[in-house]
PDB file of N, CA and C in Angstrom:
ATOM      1  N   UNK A   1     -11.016  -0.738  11.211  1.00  0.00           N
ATOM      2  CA  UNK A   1     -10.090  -0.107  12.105  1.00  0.00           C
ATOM      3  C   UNK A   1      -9.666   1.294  11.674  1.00  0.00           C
ATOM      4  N   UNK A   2      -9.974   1.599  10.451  1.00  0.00           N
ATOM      5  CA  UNK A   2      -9.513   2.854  10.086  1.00  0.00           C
ATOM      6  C   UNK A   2     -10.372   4.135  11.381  1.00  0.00           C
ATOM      7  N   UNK A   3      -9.184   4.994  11.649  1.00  0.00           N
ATOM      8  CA  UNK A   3      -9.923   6.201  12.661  1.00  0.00           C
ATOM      9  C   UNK A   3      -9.965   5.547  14.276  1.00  0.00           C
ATOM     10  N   UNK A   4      -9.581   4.412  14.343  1.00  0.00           N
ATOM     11  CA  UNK A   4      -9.251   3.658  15.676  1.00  0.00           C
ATOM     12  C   UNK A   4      -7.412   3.690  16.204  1.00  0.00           C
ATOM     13  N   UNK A   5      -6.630   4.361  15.164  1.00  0.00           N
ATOM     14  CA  UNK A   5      -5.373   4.591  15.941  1.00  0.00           C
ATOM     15  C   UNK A   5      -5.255   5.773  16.712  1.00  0.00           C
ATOM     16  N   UNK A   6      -3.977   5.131  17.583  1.00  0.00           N
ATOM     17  CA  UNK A   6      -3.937   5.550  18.864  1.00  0.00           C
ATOM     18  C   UNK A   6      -3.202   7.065  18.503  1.00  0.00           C
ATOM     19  N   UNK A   7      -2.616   6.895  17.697  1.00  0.00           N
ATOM     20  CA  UNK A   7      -2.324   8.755  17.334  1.00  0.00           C
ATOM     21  C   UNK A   7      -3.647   9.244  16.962  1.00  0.00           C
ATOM     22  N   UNK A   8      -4.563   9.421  17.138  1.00  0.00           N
ATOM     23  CA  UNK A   8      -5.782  10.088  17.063  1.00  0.00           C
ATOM     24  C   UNK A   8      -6.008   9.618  15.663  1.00  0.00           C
ATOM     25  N   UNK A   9      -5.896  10.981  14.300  1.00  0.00           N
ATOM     26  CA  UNK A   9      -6.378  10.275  13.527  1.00  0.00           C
ATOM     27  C   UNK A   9      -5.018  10.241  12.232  1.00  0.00           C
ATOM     28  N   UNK A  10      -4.129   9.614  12.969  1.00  0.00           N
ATOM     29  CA  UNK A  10      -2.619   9.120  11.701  1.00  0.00           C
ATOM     30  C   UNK A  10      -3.436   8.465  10.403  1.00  0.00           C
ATOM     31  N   UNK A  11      -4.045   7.286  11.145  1.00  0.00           N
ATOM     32  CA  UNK A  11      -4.221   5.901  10.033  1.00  0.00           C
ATOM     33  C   UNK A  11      -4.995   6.935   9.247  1.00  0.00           C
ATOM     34  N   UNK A  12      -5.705   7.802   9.541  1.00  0.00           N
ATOM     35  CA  UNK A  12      -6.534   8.496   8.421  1.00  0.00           C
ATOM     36  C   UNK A  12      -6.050   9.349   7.494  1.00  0.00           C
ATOM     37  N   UNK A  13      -5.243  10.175   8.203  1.00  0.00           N
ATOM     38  CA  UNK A  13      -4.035  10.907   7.239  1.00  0.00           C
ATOM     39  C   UNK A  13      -2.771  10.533   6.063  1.00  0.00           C
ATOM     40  N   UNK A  14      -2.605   9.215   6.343  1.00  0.00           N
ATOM     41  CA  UNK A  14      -1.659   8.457   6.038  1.00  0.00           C
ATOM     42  C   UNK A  14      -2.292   7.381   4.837  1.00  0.00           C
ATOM     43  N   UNK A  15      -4.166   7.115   5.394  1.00  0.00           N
ATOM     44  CA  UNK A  15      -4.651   6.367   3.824  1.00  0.00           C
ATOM     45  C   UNK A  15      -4.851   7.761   2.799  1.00  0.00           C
ATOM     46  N   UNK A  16      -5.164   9.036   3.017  1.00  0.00           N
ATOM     47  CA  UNK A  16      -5.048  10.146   2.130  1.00  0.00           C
ATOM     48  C   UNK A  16      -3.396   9.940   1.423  1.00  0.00           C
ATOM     49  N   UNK A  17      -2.174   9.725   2.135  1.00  0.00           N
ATOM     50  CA  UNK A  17      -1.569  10.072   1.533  1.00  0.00           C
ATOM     51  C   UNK A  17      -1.371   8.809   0.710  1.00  0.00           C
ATOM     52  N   UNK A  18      -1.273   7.208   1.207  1.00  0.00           N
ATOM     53  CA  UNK A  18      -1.194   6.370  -0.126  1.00  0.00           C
ATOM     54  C   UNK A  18      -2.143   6.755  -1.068  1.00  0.00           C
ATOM     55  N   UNK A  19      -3.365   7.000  -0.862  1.00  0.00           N
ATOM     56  CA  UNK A  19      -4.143   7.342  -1.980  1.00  0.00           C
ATOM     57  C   UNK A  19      -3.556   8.538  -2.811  1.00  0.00           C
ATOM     58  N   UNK A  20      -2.979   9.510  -2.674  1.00  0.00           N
ATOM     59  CA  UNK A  20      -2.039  10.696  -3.035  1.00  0.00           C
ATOM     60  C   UNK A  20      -0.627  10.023  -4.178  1.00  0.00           C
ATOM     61  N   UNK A  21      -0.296   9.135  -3.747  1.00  0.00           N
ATOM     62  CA  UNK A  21       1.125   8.801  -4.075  1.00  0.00           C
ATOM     63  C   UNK A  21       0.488   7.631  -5.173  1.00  0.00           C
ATOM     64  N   UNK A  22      -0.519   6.892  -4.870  1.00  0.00           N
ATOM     65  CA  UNK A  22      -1.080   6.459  -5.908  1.00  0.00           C
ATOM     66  C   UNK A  22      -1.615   6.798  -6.966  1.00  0.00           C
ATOM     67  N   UNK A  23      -2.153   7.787  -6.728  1.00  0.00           N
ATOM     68  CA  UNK A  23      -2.326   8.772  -8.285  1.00  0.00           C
ATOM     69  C   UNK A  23      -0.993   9.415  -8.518  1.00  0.00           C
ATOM     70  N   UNK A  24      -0.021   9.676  -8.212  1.00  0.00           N
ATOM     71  CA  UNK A  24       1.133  10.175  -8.569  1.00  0.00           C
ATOM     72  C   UNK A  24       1.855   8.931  -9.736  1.00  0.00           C
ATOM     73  N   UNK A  25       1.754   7.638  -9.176  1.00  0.00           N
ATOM     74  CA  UNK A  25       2.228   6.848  -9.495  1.00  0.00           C
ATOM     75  C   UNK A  25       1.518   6.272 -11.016  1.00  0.00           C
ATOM     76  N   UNK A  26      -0.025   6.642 -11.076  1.00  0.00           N
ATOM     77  CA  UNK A  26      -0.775   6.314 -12.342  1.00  0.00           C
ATOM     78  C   UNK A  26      -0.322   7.168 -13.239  1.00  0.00           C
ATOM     79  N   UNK A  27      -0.340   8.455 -12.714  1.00  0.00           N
ATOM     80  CA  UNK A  27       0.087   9.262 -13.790  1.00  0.00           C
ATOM     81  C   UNK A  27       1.272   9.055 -14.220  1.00  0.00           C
ATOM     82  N   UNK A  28       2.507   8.694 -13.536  1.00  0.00           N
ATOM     83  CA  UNK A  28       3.841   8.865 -14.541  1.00  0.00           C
ATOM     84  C   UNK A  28       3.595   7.485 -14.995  1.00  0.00           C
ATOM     85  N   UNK A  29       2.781   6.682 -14.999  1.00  0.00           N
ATOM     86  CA  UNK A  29       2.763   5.312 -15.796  1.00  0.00           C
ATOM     87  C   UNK A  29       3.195   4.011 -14.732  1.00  0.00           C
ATOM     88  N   UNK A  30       3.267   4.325 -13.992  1.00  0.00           N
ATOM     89  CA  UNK A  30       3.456   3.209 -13.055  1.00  0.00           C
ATOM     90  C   UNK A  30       1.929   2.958 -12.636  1.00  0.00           C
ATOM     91  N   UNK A  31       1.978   1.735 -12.340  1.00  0.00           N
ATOM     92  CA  UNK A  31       0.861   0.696 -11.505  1.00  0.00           C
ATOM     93  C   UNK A  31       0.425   1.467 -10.339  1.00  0.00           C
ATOM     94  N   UNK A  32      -0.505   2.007 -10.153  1.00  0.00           N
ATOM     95  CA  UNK A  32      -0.639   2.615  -8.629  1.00  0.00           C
ATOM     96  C   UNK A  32      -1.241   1.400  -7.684  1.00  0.00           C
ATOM     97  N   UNK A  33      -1.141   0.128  -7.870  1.00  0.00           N
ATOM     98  CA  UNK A  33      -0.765  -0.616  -7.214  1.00  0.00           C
ATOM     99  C   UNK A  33       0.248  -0.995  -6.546  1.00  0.00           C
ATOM    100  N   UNK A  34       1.246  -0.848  -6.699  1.00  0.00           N
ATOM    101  CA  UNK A  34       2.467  -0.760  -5.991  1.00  0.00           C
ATOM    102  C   UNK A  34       2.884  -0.391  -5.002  1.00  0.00           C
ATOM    103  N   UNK A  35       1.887   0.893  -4.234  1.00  0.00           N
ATOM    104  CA  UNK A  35       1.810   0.595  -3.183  1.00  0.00           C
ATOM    105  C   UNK A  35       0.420   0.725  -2.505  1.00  0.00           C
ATOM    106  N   UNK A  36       0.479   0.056  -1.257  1.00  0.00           N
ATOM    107  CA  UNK A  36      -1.151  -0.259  -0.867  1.00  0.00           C
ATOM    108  C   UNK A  36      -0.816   0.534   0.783  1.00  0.00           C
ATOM    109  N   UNK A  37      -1.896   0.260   1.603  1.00  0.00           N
ATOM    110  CA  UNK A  37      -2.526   0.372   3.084  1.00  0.00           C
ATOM    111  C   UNK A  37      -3.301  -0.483   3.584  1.00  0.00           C
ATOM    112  N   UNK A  38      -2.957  -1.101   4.473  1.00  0.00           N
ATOM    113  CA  UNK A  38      -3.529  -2.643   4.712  1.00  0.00           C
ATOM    114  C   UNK A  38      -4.084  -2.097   6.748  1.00  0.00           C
ATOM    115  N   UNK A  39      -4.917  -1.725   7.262  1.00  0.00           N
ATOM    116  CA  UNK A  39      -4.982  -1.724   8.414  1.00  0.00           C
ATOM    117  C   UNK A  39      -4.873  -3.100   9.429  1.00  0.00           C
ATOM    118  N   UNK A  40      -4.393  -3.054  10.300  1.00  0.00           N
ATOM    119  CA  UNK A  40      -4.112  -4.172  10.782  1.00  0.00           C
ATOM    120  C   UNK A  40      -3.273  -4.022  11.932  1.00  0.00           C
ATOM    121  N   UNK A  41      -4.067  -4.862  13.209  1.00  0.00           N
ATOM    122  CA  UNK A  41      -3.742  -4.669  14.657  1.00  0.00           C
ATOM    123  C   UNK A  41      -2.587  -5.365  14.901  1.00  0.00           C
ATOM    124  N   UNK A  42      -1.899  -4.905  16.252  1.00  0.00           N
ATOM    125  CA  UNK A  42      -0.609  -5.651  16.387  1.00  0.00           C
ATOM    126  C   UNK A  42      -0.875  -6.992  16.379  1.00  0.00           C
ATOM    127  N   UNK A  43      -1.715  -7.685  16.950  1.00  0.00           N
ATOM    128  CA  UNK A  43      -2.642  -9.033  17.686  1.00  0.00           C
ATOM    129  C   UNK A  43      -3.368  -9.498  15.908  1.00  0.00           C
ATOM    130  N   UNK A  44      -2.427  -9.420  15.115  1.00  0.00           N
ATOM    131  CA  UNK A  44      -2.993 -10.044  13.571  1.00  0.00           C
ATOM    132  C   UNK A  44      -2.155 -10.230  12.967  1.00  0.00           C
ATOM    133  N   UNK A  45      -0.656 -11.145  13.420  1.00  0.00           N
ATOM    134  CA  UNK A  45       0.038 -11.445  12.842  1.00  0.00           C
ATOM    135  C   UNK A  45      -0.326 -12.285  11.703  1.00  0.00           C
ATOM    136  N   UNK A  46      -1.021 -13.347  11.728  1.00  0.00           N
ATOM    137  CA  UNK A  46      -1.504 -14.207  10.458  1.00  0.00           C
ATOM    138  C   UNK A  46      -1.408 -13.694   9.516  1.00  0.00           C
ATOM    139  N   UNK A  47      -3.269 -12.629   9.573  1.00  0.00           N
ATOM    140  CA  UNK A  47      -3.628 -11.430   8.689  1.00  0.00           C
ATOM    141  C   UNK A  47      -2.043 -10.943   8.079  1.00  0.00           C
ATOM    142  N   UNK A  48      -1.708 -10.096   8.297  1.00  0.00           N
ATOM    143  CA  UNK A  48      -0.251  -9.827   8.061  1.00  0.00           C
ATOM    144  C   UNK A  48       0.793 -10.430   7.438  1.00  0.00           C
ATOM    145  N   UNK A  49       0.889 -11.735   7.815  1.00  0.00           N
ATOM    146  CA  UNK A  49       1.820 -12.393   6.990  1.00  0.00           C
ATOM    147  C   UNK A  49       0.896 -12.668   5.512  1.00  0.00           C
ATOM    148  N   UNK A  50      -0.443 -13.002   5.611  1.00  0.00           N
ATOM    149  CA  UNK A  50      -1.630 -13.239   4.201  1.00  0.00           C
ATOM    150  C   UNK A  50      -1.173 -12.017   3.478  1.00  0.00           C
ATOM    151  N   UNK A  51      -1.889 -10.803   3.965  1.00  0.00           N
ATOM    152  CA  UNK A  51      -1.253  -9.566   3.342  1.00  0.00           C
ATOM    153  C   UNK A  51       0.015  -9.670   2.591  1.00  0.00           C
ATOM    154  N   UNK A  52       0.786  -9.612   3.355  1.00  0.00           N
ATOM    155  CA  UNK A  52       2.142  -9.317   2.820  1.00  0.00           C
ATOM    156  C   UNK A  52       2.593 -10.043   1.017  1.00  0.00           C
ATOM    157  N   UNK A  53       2.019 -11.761   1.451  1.00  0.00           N
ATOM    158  CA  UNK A  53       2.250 -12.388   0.321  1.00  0.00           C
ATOM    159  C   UNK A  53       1.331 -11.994  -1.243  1.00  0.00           C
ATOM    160  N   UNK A  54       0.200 -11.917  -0.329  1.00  0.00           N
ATOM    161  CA  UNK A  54      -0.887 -11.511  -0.942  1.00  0.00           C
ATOM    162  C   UNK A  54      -0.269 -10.297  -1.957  1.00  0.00           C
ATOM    163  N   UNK A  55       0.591  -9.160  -1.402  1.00  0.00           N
ATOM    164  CA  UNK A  55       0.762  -7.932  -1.661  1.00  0.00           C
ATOM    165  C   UNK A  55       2.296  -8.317  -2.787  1.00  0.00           C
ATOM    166  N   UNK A  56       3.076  -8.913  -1.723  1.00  0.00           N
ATOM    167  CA  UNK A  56       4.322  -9.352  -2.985  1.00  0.00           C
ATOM    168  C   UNK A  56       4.183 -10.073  -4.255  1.00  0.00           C
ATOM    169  N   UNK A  57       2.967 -11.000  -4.478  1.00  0.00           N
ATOM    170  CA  UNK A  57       2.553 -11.464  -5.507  1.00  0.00           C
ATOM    171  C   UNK A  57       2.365 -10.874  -6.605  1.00  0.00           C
ATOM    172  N   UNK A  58       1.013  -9.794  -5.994  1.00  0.00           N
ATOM    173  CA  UNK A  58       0.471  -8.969  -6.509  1.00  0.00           C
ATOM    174  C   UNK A  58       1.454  -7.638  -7.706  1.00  0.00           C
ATOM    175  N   UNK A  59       2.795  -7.661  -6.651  1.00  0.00           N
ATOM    176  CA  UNK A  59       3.716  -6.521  -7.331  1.00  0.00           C
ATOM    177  C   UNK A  59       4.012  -7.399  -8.477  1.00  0.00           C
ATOM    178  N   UNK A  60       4.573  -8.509  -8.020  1.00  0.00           N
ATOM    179  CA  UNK A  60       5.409  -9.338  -9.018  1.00  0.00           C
ATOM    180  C   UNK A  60       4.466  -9.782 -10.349  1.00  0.00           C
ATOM    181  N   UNK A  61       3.298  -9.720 -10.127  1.00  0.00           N
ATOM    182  CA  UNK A  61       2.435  -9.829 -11.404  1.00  0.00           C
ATOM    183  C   UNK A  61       2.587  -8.586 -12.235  1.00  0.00           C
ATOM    184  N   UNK A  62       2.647  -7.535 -11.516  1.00  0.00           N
ATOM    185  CA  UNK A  62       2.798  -6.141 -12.230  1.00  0.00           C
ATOM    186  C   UNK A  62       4.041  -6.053 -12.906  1.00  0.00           C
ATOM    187  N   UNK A  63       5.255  -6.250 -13.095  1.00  0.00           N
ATOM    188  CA  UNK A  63       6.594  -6.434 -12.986  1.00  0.00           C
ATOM    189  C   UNK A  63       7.664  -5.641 -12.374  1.00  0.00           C
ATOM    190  N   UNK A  64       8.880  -5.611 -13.465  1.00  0.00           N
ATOM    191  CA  UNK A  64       9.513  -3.831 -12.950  1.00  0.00           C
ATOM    192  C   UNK A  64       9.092  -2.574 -13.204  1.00  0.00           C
ATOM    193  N   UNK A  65       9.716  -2.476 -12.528  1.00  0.00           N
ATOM    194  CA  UNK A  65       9.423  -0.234 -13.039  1.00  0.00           C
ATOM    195  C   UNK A  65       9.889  -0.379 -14.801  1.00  0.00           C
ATOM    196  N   UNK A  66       8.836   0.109 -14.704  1.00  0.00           N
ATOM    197  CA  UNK A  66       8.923   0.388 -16.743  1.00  0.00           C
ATOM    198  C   UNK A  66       9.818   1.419 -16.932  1.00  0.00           C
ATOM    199  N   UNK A  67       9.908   2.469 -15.599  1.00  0.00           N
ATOM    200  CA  UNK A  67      10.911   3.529 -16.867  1.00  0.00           C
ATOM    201  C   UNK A  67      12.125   3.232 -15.981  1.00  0.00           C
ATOM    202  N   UNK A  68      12.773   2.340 -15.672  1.00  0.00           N
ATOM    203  CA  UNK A  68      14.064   1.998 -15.369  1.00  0.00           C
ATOM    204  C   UNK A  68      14.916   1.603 -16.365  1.00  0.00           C
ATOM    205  N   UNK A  69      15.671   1.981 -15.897  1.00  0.00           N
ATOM    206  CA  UNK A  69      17.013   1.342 -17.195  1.00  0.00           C
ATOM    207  C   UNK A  69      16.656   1.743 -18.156  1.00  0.00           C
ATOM    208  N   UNK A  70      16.788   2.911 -18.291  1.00  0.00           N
ATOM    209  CA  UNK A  70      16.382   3.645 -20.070  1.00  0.00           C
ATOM    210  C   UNK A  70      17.610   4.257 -20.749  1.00  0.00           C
TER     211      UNK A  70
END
């Protein structure tokens, strides 16, 4: 679905920028897992709810922000 939204090409601009904020995030030492881009139609609620858990798991394996509370 990527390049299939209806703002022409958002979804495409918008996986540049998680990919952007994800290297931002490797470099100061955070997980650039933390945050993701999951494409996904309105009509895929399931998908979506899988994702989501899929995705909260995933953080919670990573833990907290390391440079918190310093």
């Amino acid at each position: 679905m990527p390049g299939e939204c209806h703002y022409l090409e958002g979804n495409l601009r918008a996986r540049q920028r998680v990919e952007y904020v994800q290297h931002l995030l490797e470099e100061t030492g955070l997980n650039g897992r933390r945050i993701q881009m999951i494409n996904l139609s309105a009509a895929m609620g399931g998908q979506f709810a899988y994702a989501t858990a899929e995705m909260t798991a995933e953080i919670q394996g990573i833990g907290p922000n390391p440079l918190g509370k310093r």
